[in-house]
PDB file of N, CA and C in Angstrom:
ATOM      1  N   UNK A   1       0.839  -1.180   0.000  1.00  0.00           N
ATOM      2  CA  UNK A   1       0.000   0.000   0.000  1.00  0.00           C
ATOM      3  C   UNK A   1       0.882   1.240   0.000  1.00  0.00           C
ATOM      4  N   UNK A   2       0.788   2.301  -0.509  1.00  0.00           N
ATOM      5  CA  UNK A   2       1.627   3.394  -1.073  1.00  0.00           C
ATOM      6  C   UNK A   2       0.885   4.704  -0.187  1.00  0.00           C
ATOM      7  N   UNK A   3       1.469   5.167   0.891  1.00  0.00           N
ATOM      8  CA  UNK A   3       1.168   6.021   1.572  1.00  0.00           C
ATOM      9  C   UNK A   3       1.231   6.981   1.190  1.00  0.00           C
ATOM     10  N   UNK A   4       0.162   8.538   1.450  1.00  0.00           N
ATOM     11  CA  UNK A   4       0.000   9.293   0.425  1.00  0.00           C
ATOM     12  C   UNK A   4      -0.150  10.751   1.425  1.00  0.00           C
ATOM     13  N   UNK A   5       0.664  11.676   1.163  1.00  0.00           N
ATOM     14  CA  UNK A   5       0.644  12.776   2.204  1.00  0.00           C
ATOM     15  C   UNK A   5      -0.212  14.073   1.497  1.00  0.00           C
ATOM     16  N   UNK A   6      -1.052  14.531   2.291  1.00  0.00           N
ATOM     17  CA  UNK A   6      -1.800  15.364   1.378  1.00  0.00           C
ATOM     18  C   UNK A   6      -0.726  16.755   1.640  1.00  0.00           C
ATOM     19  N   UNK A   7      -0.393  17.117   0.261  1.00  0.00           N
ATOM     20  CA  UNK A   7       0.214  18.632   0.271  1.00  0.00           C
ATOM     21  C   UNK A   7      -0.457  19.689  -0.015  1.00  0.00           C
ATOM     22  N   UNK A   8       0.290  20.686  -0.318  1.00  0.00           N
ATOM     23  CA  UNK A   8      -0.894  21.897  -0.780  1.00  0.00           C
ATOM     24  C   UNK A   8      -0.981  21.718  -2.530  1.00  0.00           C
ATOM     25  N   UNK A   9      -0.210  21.398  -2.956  1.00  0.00           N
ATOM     26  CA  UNK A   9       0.141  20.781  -4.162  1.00  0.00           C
ATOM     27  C   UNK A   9      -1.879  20.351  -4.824  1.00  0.00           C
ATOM     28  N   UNK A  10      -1.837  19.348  -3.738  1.00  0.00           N
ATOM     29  CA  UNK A  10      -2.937  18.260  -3.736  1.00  0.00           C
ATOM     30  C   UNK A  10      -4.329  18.985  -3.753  1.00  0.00           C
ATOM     31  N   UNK A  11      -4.394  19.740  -2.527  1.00  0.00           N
ATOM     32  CA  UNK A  11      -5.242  20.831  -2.681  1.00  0.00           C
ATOM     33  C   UNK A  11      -5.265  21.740  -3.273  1.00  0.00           C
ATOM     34  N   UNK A  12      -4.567  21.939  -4.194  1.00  0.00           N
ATOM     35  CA  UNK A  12      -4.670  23.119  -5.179  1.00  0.00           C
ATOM     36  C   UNK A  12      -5.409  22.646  -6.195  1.00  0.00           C
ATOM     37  N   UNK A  13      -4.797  21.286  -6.765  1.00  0.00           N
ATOM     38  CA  UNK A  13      -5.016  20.310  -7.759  1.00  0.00           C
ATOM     39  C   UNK A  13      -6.492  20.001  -7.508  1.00  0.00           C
ATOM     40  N   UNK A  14      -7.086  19.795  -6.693  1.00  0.00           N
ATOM     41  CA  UNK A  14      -8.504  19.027  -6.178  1.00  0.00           C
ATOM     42  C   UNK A  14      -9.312  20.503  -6.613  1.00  0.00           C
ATOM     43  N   UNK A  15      -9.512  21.275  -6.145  1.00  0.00           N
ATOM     44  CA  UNK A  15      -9.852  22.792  -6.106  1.00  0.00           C
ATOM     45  C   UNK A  15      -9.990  23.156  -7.719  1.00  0.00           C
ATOM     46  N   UNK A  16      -9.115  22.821  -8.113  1.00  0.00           N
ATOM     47  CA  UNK A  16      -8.828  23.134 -10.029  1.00  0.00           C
ATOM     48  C   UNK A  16      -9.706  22.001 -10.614  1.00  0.00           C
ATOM     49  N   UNK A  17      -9.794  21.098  -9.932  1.00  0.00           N
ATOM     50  CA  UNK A  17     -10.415  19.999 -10.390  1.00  0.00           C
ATOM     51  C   UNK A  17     -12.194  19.994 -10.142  1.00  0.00           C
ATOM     52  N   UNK A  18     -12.216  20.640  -9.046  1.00  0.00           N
ATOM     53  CA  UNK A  18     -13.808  21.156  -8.687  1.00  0.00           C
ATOM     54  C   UNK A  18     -14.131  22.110  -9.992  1.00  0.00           C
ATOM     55  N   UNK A  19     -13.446  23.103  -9.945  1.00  0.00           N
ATOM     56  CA  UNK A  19     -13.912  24.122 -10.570  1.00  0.00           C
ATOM     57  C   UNK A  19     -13.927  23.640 -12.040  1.00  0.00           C
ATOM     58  N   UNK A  20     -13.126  22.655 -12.632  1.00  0.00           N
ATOM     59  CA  UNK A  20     -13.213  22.190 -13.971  1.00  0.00           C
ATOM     60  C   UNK A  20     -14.826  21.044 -14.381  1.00  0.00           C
ATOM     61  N   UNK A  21     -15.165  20.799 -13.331  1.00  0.00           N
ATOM     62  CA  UNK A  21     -16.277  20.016 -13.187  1.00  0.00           C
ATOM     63  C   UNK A  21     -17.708  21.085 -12.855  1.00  0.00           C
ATOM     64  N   UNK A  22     -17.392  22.275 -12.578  1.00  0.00           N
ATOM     65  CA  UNK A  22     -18.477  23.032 -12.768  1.00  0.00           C
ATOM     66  C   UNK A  22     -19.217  23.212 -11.583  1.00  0.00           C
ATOM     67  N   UNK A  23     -18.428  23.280 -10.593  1.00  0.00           N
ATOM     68  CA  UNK A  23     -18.292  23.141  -8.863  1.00  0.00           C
ATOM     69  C   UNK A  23     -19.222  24.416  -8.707  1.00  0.00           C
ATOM     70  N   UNK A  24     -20.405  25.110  -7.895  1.00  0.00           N
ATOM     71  CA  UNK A  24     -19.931  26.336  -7.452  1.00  0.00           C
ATOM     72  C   UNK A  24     -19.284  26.763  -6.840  1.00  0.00           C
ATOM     73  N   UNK A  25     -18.731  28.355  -6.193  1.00  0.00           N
ATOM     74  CA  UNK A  25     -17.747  28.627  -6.096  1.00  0.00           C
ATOM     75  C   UNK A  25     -17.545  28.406  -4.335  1.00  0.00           C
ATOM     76  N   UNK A  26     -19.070  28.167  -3.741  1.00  0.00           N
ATOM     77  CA  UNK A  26     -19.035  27.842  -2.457  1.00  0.00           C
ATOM     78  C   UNK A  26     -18.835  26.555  -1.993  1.00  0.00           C
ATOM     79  N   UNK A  27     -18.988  25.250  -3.205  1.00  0.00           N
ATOM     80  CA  UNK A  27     -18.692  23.868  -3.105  1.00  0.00           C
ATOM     81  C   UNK A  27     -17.131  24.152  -3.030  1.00  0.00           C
ATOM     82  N   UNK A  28     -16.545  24.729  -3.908  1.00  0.00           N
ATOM     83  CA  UNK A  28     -14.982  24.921  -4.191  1.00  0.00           C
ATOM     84  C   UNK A  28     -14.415  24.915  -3.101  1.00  0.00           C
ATOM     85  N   UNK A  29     -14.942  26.351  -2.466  1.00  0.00           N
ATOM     86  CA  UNK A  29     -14.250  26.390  -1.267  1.00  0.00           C
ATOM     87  C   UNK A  29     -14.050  26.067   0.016  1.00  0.00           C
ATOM     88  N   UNK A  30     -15.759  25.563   0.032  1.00  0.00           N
ATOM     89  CA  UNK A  30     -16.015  23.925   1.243  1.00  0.00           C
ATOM     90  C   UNK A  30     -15.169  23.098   1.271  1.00  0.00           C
ATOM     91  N   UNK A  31     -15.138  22.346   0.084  1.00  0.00           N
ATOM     92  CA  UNK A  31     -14.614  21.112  -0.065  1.00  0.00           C
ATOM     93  C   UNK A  31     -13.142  21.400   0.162  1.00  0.00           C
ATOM     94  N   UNK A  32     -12.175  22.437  -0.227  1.00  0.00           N
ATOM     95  CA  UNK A  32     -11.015  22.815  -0.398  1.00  0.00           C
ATOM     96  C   UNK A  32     -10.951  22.813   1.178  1.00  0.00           C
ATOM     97  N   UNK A  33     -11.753  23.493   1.594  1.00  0.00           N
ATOM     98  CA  UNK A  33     -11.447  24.148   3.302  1.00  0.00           C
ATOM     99  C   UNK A  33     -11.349  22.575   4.128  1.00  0.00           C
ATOM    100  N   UNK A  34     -11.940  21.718   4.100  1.00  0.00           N
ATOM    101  CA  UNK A  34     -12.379  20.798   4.261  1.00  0.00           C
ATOM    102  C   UNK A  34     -10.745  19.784   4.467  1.00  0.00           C
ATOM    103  N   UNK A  35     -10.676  19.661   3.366  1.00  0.00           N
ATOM    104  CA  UNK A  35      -9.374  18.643   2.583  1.00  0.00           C
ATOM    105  C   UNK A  35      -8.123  19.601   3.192  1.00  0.00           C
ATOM    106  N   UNK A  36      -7.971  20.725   3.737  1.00  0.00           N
ATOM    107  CA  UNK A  36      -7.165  21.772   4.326  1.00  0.00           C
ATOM    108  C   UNK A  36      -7.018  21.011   5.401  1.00  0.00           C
ATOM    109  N   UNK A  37      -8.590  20.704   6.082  1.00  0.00           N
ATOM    110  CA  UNK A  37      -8.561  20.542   7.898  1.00  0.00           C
ATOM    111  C   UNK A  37      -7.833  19.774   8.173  1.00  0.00           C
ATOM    112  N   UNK A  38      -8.458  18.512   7.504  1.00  0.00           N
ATOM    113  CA  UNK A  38      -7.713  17.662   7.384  1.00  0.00           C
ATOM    114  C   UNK A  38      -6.113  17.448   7.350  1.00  0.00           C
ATOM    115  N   UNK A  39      -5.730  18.007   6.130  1.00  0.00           N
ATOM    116  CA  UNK A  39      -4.483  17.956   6.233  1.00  0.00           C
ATOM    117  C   UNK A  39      -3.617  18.455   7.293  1.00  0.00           C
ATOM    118  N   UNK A  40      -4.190  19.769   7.563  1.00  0.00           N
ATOM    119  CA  UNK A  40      -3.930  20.514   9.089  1.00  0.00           C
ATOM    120  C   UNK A  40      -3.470  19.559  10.234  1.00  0.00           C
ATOM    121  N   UNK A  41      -4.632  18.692  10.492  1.00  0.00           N
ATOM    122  CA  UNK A  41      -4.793  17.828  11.022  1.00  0.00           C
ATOM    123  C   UNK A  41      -3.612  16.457  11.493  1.00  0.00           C
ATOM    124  N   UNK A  42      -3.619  16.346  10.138  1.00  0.00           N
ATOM    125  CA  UNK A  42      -2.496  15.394   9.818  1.00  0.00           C
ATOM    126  C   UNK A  42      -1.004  15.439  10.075  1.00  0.00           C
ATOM    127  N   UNK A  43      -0.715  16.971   9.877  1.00  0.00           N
ATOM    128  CA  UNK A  43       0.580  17.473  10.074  1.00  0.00           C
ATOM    129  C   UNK A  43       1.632  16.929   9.692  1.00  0.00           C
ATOM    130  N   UNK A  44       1.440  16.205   8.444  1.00  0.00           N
ATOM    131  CA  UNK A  44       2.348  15.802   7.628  1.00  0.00           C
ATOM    132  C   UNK A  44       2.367  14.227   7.651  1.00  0.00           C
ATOM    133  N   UNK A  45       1.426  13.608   8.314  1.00  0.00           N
ATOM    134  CA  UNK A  45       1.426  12.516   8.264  1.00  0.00           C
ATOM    135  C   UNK A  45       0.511  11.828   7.337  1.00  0.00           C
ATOM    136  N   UNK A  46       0.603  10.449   7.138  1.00  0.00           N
ATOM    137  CA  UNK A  46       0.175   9.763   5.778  1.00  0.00           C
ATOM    138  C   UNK A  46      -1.432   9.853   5.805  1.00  0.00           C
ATOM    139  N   UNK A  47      -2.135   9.620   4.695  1.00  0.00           N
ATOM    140  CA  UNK A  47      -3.535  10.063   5.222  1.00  0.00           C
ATOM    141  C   UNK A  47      -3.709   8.342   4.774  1.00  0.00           C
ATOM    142  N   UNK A  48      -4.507   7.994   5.598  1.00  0.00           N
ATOM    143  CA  UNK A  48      -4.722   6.305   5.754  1.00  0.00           C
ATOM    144  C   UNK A  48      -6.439   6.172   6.134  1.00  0.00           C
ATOM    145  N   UNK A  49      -6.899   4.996   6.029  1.00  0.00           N
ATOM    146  CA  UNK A  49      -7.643   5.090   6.666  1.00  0.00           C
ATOM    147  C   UNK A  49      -8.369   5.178   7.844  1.00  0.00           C
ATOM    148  N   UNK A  50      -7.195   5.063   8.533  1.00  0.00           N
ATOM    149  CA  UNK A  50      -7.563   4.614  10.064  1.00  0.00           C
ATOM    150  C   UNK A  50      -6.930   5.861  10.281  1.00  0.00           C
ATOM    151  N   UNK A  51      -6.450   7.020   9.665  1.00  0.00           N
ATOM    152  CA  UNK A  51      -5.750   8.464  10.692  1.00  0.00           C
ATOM    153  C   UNK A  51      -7.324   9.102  10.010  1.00  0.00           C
ATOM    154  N   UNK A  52      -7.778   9.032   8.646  1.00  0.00           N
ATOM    155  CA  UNK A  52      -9.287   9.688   8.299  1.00  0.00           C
ATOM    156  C   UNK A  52     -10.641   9.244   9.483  1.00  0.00           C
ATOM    157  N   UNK A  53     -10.284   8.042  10.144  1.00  0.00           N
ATOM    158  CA  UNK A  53     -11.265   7.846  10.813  1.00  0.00           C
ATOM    159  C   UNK A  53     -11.251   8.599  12.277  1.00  0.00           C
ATOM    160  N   UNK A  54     -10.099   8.134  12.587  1.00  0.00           N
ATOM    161  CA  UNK A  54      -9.228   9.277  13.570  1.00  0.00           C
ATOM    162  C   UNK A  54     -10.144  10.783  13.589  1.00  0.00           C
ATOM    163  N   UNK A  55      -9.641  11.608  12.566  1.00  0.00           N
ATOM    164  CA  UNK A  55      -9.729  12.752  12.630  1.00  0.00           C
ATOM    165  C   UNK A  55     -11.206  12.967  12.549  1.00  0.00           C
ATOM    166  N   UNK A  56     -11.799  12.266  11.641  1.00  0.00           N
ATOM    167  CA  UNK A  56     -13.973  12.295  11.962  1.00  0.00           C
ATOM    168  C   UNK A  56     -14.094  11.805  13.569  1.00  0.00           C
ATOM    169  N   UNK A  57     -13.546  11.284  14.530  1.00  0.00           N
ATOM    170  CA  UNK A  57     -13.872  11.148  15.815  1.00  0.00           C
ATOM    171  C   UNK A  57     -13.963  12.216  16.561  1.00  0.00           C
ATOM    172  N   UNK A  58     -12.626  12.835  16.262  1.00  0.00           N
ATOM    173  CA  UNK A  58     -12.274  13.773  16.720  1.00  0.00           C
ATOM    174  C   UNK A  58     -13.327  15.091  16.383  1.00  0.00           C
ATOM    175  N   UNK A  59     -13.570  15.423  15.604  1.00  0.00           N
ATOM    176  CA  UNK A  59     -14.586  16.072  15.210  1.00  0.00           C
ATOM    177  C   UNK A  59     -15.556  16.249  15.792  1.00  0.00           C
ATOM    178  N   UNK A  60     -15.895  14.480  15.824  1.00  0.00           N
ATOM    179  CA  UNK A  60     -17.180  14.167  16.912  1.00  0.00           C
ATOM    180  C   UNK A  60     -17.477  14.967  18.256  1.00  0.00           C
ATOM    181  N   UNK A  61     -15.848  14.264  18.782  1.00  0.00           N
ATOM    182  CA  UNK A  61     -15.721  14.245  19.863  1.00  0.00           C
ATOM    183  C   UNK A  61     -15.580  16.163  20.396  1.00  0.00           C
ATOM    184  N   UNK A  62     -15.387  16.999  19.550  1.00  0.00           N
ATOM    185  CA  UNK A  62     -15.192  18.881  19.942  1.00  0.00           C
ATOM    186  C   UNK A  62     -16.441  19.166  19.656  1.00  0.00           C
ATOM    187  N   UNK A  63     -17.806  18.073  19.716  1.00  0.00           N
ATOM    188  CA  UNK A  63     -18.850  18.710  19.163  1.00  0.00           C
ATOM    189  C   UNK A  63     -19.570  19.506  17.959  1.00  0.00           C
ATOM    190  N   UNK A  64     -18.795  18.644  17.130  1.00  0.00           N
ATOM    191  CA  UNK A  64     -18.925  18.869  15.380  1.00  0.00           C
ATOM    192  C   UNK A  64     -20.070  18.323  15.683  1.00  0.00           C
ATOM    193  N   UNK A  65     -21.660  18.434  14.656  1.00  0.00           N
ATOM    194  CA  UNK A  65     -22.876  17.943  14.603  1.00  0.00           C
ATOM    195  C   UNK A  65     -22.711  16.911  13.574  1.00  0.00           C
ATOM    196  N   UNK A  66     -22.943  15.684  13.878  1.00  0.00           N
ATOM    197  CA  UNK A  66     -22.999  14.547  12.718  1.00  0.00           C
ATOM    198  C   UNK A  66     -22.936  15.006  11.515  1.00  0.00           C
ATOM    199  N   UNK A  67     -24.148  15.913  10.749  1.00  0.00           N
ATOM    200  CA  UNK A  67     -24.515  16.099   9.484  1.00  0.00           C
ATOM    201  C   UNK A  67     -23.066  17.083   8.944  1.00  0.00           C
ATOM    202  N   UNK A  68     -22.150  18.115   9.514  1.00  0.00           N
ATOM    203  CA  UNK A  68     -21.334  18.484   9.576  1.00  0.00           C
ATOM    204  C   UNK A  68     -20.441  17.498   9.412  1.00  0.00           C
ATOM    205  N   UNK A  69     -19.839  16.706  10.199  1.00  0.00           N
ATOM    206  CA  UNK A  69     -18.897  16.017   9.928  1.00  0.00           C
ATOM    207  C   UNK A  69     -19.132  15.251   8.648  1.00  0.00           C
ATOM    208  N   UNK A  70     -20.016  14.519   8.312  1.00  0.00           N
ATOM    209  CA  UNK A  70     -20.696  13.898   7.026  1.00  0.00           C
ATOM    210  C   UNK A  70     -19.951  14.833   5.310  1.00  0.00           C
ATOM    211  N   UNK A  71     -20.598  16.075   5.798  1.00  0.00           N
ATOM    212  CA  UNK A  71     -20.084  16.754   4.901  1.00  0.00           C
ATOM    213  C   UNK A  71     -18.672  16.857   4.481  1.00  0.00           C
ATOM    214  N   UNK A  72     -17.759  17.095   5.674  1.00  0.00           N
ATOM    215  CA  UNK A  72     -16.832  17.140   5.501  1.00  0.00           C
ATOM    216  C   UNK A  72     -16.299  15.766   5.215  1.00  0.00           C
ATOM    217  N   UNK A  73     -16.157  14.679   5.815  1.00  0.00           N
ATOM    218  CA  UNK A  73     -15.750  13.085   5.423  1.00  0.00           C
ATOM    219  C   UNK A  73     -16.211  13.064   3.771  1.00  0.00           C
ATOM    220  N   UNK A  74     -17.205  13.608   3.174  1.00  0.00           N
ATOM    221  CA  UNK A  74     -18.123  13.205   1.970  1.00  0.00           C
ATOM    222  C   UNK A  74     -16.404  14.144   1.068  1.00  0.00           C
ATOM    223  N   UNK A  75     -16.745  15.254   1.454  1.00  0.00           N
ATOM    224  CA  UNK A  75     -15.724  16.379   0.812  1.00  0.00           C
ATOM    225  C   UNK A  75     -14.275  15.648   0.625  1.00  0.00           C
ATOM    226  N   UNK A  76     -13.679  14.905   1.677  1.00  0.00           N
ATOM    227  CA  UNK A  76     -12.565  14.345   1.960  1.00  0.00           C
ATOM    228  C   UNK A  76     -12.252  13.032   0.898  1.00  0.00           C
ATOM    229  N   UNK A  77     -13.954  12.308   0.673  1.00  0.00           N
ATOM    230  CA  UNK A  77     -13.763  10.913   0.079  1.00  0.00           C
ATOM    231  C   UNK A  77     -13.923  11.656  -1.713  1.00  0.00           C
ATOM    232  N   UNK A  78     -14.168  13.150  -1.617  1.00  0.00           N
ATOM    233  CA  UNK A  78     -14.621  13.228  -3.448  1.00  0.00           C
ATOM    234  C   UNK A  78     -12.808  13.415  -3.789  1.00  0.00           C
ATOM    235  N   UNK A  79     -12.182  13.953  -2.896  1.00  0.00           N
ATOM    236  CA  UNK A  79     -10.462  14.404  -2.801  1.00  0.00           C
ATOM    237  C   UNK A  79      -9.968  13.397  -3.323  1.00  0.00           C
ATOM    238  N   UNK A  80     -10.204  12.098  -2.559  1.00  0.00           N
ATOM    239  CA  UNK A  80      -9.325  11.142  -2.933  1.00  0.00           C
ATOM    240  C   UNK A  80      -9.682  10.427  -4.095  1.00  0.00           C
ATOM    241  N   UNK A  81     -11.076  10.285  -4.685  1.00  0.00           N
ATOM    242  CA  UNK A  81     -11.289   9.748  -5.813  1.00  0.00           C
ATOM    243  C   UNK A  81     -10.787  10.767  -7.298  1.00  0.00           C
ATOM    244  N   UNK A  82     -11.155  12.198  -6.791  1.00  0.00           N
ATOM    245  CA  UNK A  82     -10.432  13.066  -7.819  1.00  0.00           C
ATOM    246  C   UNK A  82      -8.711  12.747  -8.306  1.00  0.00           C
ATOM    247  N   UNK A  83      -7.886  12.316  -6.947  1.00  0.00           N
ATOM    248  CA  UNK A  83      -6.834  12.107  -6.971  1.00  0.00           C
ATOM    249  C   UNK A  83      -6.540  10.750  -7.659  1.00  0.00           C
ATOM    250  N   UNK A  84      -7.636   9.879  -7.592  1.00  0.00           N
ATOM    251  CA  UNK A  84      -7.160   8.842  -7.796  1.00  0.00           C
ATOM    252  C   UNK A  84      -6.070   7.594  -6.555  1.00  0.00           C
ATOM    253  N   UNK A  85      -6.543   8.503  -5.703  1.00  0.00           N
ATOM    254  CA  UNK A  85      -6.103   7.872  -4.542  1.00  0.00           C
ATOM    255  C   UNK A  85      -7.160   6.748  -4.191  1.00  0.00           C
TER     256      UNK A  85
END
Protein backbone atom coordinates (compact mmCIF):
# COMPACT_ATOMS: atom_id res chain seq x y z
CA UNK A 1 0.00 0.00 0.00
CA UNK A 2 1.63 3.39 -1.07
CA UNK A 3 1.17 6.02 1.57
CA UNK A 4 0.00 9.29 0.43
CA UNK A 5 0.64 12.78 2.20
CA UNK A 6 -1.80 15.36 1.38
CA UNK A 7 0.21 18.63 0.27
CA UNK A 8 -0.89 21.90 -0.78
CA UNK A 9 0.14 20.78 -4.16
CA UNK A 10 -2.94 18.26 -3.74
CA UNK A 11 -5.24 20.83 -2.68
CA UNK A 12 -4.67 23.12 -5.18
CA UNK A 13 -5.02 20.31 -7.76
CA UNK A 14 -8.50 19.03 -6.18
CA UNK A 15 -9.85 22.79 -6.11
CA UNK A 16 -8.83 23.13 -10.03
CA UNK A 17 -10.41 20.00 -10.39
CA UNK A 18 -13.81 21.16 -8.69
CA UNK A 19 -13.91 24.12 -10.57
CA UNK A 20 -13.21 22.19 -13.97
CA UNK A 21 -16.28 20.02 -13.19
CA UNK A 22 -18.48 23.03 -12.77
CA UNK A 23 -18.29 23.14 -8.86
CA UNK A 24 -19.93 26.34 -7.45
CA UNK A 25 -17.75 28.63 -6.10
CA UNK A 26 -19.03 27.84 -2.46
CA UNK A 27 -18.69 23.87 -3.10
CA UNK A 28 -14.98 24.92 -4.19
CA UNK A 29 -14.25 26.39 -1.27
CA UNK A 30 -16.02 23.93 1.24
CA UNK A 31 -14.61 21.11 -0.06
CA UNK A 32 -11.01 22.81 -0.40
CA UNK A 33 -11.45 24.15 3.30
CA UNK A 34 -12.38 20.80 4.26
CA UNK A 35 -9.37 18.64 2.58
CA UNK A 36 -7.16 21.77 4.33
CA UNK A 37 -8.56 20.54 7.90
CA UNK A 38 -7.71 17.66 7.38
CA UNK A 39 -4.48 17.96 6.23
CA UNK A 40 -3.93 20.51 9.09
CA UNK A 41 -4.79 17.83 11.02
CA UNK A 42 -2.50 15.39 9.82
CA UNK A 43 0.58 17.47 10.07
CA UNK A 44 2.35 15.80 7.63
CA UNK A 45 1.43 12.52 8.26
CA UNK A 46 0.17 9.76 5.78
CA UNK A 47 -3.53 10.06 5.22
CA UNK A 48 -4.72 6.31 5.75
CA UNK A 49 -7.64 5.09 6.67
CA UNK A 50 -7.56 4.61 10.06
CA UNK A 51 -5.75 8.46 10.69
CA UNK A 52 -9.29 9.69 8.30
CA UNK A 53 -11.27 7.85 10.81
CA UNK A 54 -9.23 9.28 13.57
CA UNK A 55 -9.73 12.75 12.63
CA UNK A 56 -13.97 12.30 11.96
CA UNK A 57 -13.87 11.15 15.82
CA UNK A 58 -12.27 13.77 16.72
CA UNK A 59 -14.59 16.07 15.21
CA UNK A 60 -17.18 14.17 16.91
CA UNK A 61 -15.72 14.25 19.86
CA UNK A 62 -15.19 18.88 19.94
CA UNK A 63 -18.85 18.71 19.16
CA UNK A 64 -18.93 18.87 15.38
CA UNK A 65 -22.88 17.94 14.60
CA UNK A 66 -23.00 14.55 12.72
CA UNK A 67 -24.51 16.10 9.48
CA UNK A 68 -21.33 18.48 9.58
CA UNK A 69 -18.90 16.02 9.93
CA UNK A 70 -20.70 13.90 7.03
CA UNK A 71 -20.08 16.75 4.90
CA UNK A 72 -16.83 17.14 5.50
CA UNK A 73 -15.75 13.09 5.42
CA UNK A 74 -18.12 13.20 1.97
CA UNK A 75 -15.72 16.38 0.81
CA UNK A 76 -12.56 14.34 1.96
CA UNK A 77 -13.76 10.91 0.08
CA UNK A 78 -14.62 13.23 -3.45
CA UNK A 79 -10.46 14.40 -2.80
CA UNK A 80 -9.32 11.14 -2.93
CA UNK A 81 -11.29 9.75 -5.81
CA UNK A 82 -10.43 13.07 -7.82
CA UNK A 83 -6.83 12.11 -6.97
CA UNK A 84 -7.16 8.84 -7.80
CA UNK A 85 -6.10 7.87 -4.54
Amino acid sequence: MKLRTITAEHAARFSRHLREQERSPGTVEKYTRDVQALATWLNGAPATHESVAAWRDGLLERGYAPVTVNSMVAAVNRFFIALGW
